[in-house]
C-alpha atoms as a PDB file:
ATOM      1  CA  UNK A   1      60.344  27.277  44.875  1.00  0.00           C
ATOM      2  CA  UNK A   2      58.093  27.879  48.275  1.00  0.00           C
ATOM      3  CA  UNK A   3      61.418  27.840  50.204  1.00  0.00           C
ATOM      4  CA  UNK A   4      62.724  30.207  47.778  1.00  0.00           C
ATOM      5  CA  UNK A   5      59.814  32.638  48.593  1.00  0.00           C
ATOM      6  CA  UNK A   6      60.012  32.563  52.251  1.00  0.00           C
ATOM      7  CA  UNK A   7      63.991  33.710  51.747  1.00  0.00           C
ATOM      8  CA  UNK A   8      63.021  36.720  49.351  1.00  0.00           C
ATOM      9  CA  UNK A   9      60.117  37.405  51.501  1.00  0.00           C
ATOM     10  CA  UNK A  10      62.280  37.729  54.575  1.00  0.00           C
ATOM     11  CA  UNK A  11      64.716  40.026  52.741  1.00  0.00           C
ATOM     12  CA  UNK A  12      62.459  42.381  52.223  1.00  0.00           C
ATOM     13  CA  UNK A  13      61.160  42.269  55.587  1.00  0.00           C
ATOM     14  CA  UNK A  14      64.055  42.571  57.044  1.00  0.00           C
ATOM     15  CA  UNK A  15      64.967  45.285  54.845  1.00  0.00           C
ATOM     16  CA  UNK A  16      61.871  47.024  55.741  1.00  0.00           C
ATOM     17  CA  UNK A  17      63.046  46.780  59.418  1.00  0.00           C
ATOM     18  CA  UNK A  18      60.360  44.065  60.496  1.00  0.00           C
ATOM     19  CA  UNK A  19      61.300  42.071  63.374  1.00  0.00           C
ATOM     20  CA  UNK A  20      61.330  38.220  62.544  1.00  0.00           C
ATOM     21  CA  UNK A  21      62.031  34.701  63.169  1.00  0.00           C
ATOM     22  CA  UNK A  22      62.092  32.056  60.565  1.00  0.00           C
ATOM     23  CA  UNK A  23      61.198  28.876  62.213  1.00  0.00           C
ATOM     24  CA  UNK A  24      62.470  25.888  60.011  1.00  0.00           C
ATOM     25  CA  UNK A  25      64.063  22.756  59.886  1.00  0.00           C
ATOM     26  CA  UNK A  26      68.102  22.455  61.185  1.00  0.00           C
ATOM     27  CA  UNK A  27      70.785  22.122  58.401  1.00  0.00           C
ATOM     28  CA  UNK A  28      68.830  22.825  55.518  1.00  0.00           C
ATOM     29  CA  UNK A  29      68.953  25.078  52.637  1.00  0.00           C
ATOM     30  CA  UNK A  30      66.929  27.217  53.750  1.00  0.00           C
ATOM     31  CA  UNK A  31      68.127  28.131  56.822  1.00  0.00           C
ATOM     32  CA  UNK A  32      71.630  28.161  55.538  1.00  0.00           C
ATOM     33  CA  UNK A  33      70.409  30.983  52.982  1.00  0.00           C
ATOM     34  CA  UNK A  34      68.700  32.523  55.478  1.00  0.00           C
ATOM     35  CA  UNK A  35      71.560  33.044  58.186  1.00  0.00           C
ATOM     36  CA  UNK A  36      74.039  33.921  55.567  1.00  0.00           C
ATOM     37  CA  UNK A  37      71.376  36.684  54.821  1.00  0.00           C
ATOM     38  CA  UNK A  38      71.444  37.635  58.448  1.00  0.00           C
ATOM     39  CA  UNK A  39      68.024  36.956  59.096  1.00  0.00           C
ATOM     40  CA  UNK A  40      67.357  35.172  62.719  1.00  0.00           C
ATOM     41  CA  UNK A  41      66.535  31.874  62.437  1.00  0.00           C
ATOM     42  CA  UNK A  42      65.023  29.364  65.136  1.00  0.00           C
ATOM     43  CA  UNK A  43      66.222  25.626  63.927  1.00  0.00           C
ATOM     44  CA  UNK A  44      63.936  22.787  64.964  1.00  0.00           C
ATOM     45  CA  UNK A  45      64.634  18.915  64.406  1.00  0.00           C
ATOM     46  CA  UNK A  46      61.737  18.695  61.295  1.00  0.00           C
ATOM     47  CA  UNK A  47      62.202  15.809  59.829  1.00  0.00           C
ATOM     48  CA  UNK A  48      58.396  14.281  59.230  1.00  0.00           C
ATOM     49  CA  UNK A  49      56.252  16.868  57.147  1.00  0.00           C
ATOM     50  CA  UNK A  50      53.799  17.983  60.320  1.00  0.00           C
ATOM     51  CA  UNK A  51      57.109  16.636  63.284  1.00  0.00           C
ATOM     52  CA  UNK A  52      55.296  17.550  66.763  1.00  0.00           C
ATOM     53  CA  UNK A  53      58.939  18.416  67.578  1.00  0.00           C
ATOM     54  CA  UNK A  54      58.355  21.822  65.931  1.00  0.00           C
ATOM     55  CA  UNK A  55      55.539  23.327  68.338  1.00  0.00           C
ATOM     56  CA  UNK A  56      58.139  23.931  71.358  1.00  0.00           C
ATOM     57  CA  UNK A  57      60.305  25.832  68.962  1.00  0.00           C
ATOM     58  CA  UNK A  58      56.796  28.374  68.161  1.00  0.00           C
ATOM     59  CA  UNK A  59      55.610  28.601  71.173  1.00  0.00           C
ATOM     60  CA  UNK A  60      59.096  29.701  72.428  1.00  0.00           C
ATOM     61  CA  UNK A  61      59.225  32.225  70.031  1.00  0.00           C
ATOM     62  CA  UNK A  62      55.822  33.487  70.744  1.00  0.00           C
ATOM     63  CA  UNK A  63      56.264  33.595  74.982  1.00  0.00           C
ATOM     64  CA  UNK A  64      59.013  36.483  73.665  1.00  0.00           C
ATOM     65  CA  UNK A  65      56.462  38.711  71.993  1.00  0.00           C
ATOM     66  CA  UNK A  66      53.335  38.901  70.295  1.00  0.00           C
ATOM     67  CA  UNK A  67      53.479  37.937  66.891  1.00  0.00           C
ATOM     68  CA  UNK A  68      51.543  36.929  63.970  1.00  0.00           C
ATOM     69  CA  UNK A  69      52.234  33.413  62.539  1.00  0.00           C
ATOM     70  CA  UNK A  70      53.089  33.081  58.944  1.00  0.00           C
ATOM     71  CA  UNK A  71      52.543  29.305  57.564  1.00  0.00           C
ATOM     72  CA  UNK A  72      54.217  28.609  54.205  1.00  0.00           C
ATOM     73  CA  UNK A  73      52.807  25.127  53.749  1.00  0.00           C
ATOM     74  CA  UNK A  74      49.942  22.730  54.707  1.00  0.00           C
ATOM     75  CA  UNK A  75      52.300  20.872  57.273  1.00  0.00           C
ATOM     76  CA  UNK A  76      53.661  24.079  58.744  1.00  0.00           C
ATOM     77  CA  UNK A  77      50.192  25.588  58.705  1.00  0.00           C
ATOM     78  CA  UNK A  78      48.957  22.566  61.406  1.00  0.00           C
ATOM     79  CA  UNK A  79      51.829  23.282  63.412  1.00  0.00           C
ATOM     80  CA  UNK A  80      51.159  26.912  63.362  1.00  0.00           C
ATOM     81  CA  UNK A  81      47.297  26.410  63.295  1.00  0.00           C
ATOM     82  CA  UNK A  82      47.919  24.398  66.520  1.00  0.00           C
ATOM     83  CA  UNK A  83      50.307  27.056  68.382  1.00  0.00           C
ATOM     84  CA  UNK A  84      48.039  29.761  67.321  1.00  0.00           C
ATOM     85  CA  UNK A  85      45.288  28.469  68.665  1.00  0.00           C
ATOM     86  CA  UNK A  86      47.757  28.228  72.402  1.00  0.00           C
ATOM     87  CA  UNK A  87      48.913  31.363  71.759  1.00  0.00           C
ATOM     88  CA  UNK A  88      46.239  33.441  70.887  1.00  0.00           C
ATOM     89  CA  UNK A  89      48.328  34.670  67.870  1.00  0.00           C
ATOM     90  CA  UNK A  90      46.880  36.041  64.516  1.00  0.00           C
ATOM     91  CA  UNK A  91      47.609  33.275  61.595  1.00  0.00           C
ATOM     92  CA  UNK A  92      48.165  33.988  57.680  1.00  0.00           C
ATOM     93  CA  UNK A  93      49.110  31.170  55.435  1.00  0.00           C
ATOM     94  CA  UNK A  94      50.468  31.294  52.069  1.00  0.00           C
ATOM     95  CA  UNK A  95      48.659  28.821  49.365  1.00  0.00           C
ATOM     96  CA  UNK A  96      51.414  28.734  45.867  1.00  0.00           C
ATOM     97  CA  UNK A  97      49.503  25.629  44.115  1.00  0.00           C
ATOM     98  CA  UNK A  98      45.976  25.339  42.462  1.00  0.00           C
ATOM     99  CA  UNK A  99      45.003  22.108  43.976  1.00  0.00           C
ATOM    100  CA  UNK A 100      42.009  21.659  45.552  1.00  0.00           C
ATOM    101  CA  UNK A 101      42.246  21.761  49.124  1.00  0.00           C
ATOM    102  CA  UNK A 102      41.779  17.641  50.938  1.00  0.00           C
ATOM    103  CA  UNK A 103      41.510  18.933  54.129  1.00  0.00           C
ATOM    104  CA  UNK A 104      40.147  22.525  54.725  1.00  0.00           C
ATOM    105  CA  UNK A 105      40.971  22.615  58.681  1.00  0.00           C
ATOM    106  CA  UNK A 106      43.419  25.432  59.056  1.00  0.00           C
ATOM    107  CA  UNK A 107      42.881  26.466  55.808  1.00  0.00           C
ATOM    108  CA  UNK A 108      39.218  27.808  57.110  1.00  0.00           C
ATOM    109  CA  UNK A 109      40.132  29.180  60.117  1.00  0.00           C
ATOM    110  CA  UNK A 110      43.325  31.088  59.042  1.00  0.00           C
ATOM    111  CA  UNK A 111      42.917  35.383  59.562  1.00  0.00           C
ATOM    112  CA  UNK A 112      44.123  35.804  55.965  1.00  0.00           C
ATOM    113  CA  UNK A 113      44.869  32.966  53.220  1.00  0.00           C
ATOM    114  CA  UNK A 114      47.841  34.447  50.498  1.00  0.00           C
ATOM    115  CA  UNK A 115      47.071  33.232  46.960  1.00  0.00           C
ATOM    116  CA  UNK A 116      49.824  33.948  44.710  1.00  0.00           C
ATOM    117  CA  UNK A 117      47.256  34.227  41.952  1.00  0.00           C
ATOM    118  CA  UNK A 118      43.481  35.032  41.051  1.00  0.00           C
ATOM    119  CA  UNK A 119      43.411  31.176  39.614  1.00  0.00           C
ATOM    120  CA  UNK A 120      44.597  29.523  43.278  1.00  0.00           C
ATOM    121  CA  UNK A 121      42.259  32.135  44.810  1.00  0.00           C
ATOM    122  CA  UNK A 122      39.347  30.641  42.878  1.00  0.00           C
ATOM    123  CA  UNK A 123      40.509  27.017  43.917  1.00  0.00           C
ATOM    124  CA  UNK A 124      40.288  27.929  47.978  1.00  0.00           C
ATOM    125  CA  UNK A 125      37.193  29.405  47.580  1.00  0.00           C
ATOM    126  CA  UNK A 126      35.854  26.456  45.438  1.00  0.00           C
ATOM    127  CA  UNK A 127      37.418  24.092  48.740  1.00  0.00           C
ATOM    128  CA  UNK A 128      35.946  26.250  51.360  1.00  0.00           C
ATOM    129  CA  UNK A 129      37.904  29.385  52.165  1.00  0.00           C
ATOM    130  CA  UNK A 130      35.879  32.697  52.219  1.00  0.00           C
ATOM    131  CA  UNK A 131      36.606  34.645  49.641  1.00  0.00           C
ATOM    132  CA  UNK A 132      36.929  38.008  51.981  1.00  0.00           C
ATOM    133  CA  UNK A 133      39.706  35.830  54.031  1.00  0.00           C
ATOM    134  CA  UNK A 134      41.779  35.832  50.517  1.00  0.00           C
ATOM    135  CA  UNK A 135      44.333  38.094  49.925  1.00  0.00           C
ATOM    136  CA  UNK A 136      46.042  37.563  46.144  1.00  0.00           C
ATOM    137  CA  UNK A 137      49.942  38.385  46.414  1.00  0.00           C
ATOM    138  CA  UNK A 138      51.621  37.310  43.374  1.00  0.00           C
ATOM    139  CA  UNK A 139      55.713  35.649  44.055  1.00  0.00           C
ATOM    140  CA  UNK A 140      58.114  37.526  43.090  1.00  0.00           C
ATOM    141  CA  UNK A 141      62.042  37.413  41.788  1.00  0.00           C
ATOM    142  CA  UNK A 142      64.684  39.246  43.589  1.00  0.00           C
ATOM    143  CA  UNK A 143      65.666  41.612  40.078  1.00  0.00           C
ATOM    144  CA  UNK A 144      69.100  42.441  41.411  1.00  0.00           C
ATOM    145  CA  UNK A 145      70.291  39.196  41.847  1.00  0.00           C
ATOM    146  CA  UNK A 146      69.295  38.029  38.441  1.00  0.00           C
ATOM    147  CA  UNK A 147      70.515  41.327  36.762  1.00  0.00           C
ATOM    148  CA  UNK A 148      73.989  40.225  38.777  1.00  0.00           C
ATOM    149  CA  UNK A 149      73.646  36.288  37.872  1.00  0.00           C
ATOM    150  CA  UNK A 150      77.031  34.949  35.866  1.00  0.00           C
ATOM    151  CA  UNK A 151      75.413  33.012  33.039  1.00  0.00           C
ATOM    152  CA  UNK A 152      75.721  29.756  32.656  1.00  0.00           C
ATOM    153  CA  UNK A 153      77.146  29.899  29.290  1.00  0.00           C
ATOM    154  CA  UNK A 154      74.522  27.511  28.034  1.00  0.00           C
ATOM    155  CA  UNK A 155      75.121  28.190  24.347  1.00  0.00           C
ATOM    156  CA  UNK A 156      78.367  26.342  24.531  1.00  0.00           C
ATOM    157  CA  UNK A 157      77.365  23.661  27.186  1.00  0.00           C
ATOM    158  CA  UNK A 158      74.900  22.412  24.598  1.00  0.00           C
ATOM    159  CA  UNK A 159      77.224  23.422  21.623  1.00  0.00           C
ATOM    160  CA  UNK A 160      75.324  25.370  20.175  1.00  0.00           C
ATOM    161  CA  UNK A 161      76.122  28.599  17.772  1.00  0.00           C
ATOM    162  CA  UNK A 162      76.399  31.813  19.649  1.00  0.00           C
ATOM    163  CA  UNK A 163      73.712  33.727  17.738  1.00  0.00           C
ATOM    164  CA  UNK A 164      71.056  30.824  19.095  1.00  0.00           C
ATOM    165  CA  UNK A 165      68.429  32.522  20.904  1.00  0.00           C
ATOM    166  CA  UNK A 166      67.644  30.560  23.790  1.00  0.00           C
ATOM    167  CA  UNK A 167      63.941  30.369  26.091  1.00  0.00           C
ATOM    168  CA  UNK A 168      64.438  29.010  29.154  1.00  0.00           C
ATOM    169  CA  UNK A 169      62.195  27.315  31.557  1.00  0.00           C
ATOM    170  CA  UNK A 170      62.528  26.133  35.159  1.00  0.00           C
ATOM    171  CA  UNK A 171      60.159  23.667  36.158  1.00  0.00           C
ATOM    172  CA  UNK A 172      59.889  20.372  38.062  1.00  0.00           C
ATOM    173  CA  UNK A 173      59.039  17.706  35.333  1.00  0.00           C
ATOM    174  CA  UNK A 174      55.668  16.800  37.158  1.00  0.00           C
ATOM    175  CA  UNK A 175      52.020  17.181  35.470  1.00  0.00           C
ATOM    176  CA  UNK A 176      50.796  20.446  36.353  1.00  0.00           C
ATOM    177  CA  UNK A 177      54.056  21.997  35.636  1.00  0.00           C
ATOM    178  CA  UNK A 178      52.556  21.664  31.965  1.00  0.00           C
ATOM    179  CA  UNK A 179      55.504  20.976  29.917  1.00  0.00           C
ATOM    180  CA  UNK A 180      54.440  18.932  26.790  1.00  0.00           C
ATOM    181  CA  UNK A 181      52.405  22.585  26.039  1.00  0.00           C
ATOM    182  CA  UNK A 182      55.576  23.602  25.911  1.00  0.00           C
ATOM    183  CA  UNK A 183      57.270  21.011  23.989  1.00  0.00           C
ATOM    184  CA  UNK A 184      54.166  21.425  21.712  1.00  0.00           C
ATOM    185  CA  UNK A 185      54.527  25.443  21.201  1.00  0.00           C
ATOM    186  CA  UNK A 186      58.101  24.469  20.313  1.00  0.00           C
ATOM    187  CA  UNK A 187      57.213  22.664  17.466  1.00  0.00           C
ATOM    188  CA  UNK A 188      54.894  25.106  15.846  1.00  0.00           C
ATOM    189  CA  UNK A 189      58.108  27.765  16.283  1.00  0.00           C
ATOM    190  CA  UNK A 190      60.793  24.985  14.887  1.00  0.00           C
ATOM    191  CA  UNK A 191      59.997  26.326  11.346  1.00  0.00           C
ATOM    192  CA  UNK A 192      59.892  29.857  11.504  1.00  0.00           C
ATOM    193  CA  UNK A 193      62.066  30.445  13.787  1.00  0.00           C
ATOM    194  CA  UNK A 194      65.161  27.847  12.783  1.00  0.00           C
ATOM    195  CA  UNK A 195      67.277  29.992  15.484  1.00  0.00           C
ATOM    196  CA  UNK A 196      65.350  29.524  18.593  1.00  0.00           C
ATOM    197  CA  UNK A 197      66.375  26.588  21.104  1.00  0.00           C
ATOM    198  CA  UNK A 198      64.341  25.704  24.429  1.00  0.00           C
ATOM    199  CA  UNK A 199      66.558  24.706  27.149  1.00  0.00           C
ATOM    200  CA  UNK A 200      64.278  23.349  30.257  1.00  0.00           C
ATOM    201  CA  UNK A 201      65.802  23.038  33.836  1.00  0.00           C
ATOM    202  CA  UNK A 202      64.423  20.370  36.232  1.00  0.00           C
ATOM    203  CA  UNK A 203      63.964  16.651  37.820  1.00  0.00           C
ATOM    204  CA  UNK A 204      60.787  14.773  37.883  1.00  0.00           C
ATOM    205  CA  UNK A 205      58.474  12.057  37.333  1.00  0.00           C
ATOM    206  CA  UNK A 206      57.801  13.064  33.440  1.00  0.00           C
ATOM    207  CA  UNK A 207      61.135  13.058  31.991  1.00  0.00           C
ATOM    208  CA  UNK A 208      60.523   9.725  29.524  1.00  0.00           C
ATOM    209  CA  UNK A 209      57.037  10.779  28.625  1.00  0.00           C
ATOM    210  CA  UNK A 210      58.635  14.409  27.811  1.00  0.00           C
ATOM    211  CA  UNK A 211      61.834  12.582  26.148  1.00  0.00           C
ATOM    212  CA  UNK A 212      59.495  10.900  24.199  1.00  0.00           C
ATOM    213  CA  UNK A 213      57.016  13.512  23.067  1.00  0.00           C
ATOM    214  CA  UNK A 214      60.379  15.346  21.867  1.00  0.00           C
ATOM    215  CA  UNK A 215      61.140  12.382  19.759  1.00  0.00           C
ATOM    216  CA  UNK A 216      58.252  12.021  18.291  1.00  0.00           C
ATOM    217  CA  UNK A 217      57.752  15.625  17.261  1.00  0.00           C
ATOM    218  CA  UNK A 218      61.399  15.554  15.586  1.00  0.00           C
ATOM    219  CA  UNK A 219      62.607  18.291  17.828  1.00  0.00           C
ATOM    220  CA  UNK A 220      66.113  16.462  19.137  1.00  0.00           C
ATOM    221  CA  UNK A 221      68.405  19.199  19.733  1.00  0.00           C
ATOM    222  CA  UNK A 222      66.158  22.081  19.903  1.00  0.00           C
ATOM    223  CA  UNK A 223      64.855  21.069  23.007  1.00  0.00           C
ATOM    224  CA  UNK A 224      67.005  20.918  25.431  1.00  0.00           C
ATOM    225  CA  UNK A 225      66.323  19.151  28.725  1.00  0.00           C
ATOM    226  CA  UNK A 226      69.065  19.776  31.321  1.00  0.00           C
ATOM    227  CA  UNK A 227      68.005  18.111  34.177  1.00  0.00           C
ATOM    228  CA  UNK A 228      68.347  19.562  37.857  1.00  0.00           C
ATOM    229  CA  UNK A 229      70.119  23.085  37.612  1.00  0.00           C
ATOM    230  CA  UNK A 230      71.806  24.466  41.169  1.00  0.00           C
ATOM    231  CA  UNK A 231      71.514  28.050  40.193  1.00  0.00           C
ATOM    232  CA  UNK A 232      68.905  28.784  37.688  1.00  0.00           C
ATOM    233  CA  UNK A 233      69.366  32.276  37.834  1.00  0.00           C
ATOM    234  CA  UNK A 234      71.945  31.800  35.564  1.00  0.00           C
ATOM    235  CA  UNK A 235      70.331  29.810  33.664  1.00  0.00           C
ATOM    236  CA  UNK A 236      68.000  32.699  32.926  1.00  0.00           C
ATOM    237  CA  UNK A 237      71.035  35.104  32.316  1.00  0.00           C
ATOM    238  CA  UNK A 238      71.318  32.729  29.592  1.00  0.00           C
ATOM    239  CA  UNK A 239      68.044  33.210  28.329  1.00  0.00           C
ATOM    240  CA  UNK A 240      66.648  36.155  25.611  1.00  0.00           C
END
């Protein structure tokens, strides 16, 4: 999901005629999306999360031109913290989870923190962060490319009828995802709404507990859990 963000984010920069570098990690996903989208990108050998061997890579970048550093993660934001500090380069990092913060560092010392909501705003202020450092930009979707997404044709993947109105989700099956609110919301719907299937895309660490909560509620076959989805646009093409 982050990664996702820094690729939309960099469209639109681009398309608003800001000059950029992505700095990321070599043959990834990322930086294959990103150089099909004809958006520079400066490849680094990033294999551990903070990898030392990332710093000559900024600092490079930054002996071209002044620039302002844009951290997308608590690892990249200590390599970034660290060349902006050498550099003398403004730093903005973007915060997309509402845990509290372990380690403020960085995190305090940042120009401007991004919260992509009022809730993980609250949480970096709670962990350290002045409030007047925080600015809330909420992620976004690229519209287009949804509006353009194939479907999946998920109706007759699961067999079911083709008048089955379908809510999807796209989630990794970890806690504060909050999926067995979901699974519970389903079964107050199962009644009045006979029609209505929940198809949930995504990997992770509560898959049994979910499979079993499922079970236990009686709702086998209305929701649906697909497991890791490549392109979950079209998943939502799917969805009403």
């Amino acid at each position: 999901g982050g990664q996702r963000q820094v690729w939309l984010l960099a469209q639109q920069l681009g398309q608003l005629g800001v000059e950029q570098v992505v700095v990321t990690g070599s043959a990834t996903e990322l930086a294959r999306r990103l150089q099909s989208s004809d958006i520079p990108v400066r490849t680094a050998t990033w294999k551990a999360g903070v990898d030392p061997r990332v710093v000559p890579a900024i600092m490079s970048e930054l002996r071209r031109r002044p620039a302002v550093l844009h951290a997308h993660d608590a690892h990249a934001l200590t390599l970034a913290g660290i060349c902006s500090w050498l550099g003398r380069s403004p730093l903005i990092v973007t915060r997309r989870v509402d845990f509290p913060l372990t380690r403020p560092g960085f995190w305090t010392r940042a120009d401007r923190v991004i919260a992509i909501s009022h809730a993980v705003a609250d949480v970096l202020v709670q962990s350290g962060v002045s409030r007047e450092r925080i600015r809330v930009v909420h992620s976004g979707i690229s519209l287009e490319e949804t509006r353009n997404a194939v479907p999946l044709g998920v109706r007759e993947l699961l067999g079911l009828t083709p008048s089955a109105r379908v809510a999807a989700n796209v989630a990794a099956l970890v806690p504060h995802k909050d999926h067995a609110t979901l699974v519970s919301a389903a079964s107050h719907l199962a009644k009045p709404h006979p029609e209505l299937h929940w198809v949930i895309a995504g990997e992770g660490e509560l898959r049994p507990a979910l499979e079993s909560q499922i079970r236990e509620l009686g709702l086998q076959g209305r929701v649906h859990l697909m497991g890791h989805v490549v392109s979950p646009e079209r998943l939502i093409a799917d969805a009403d």
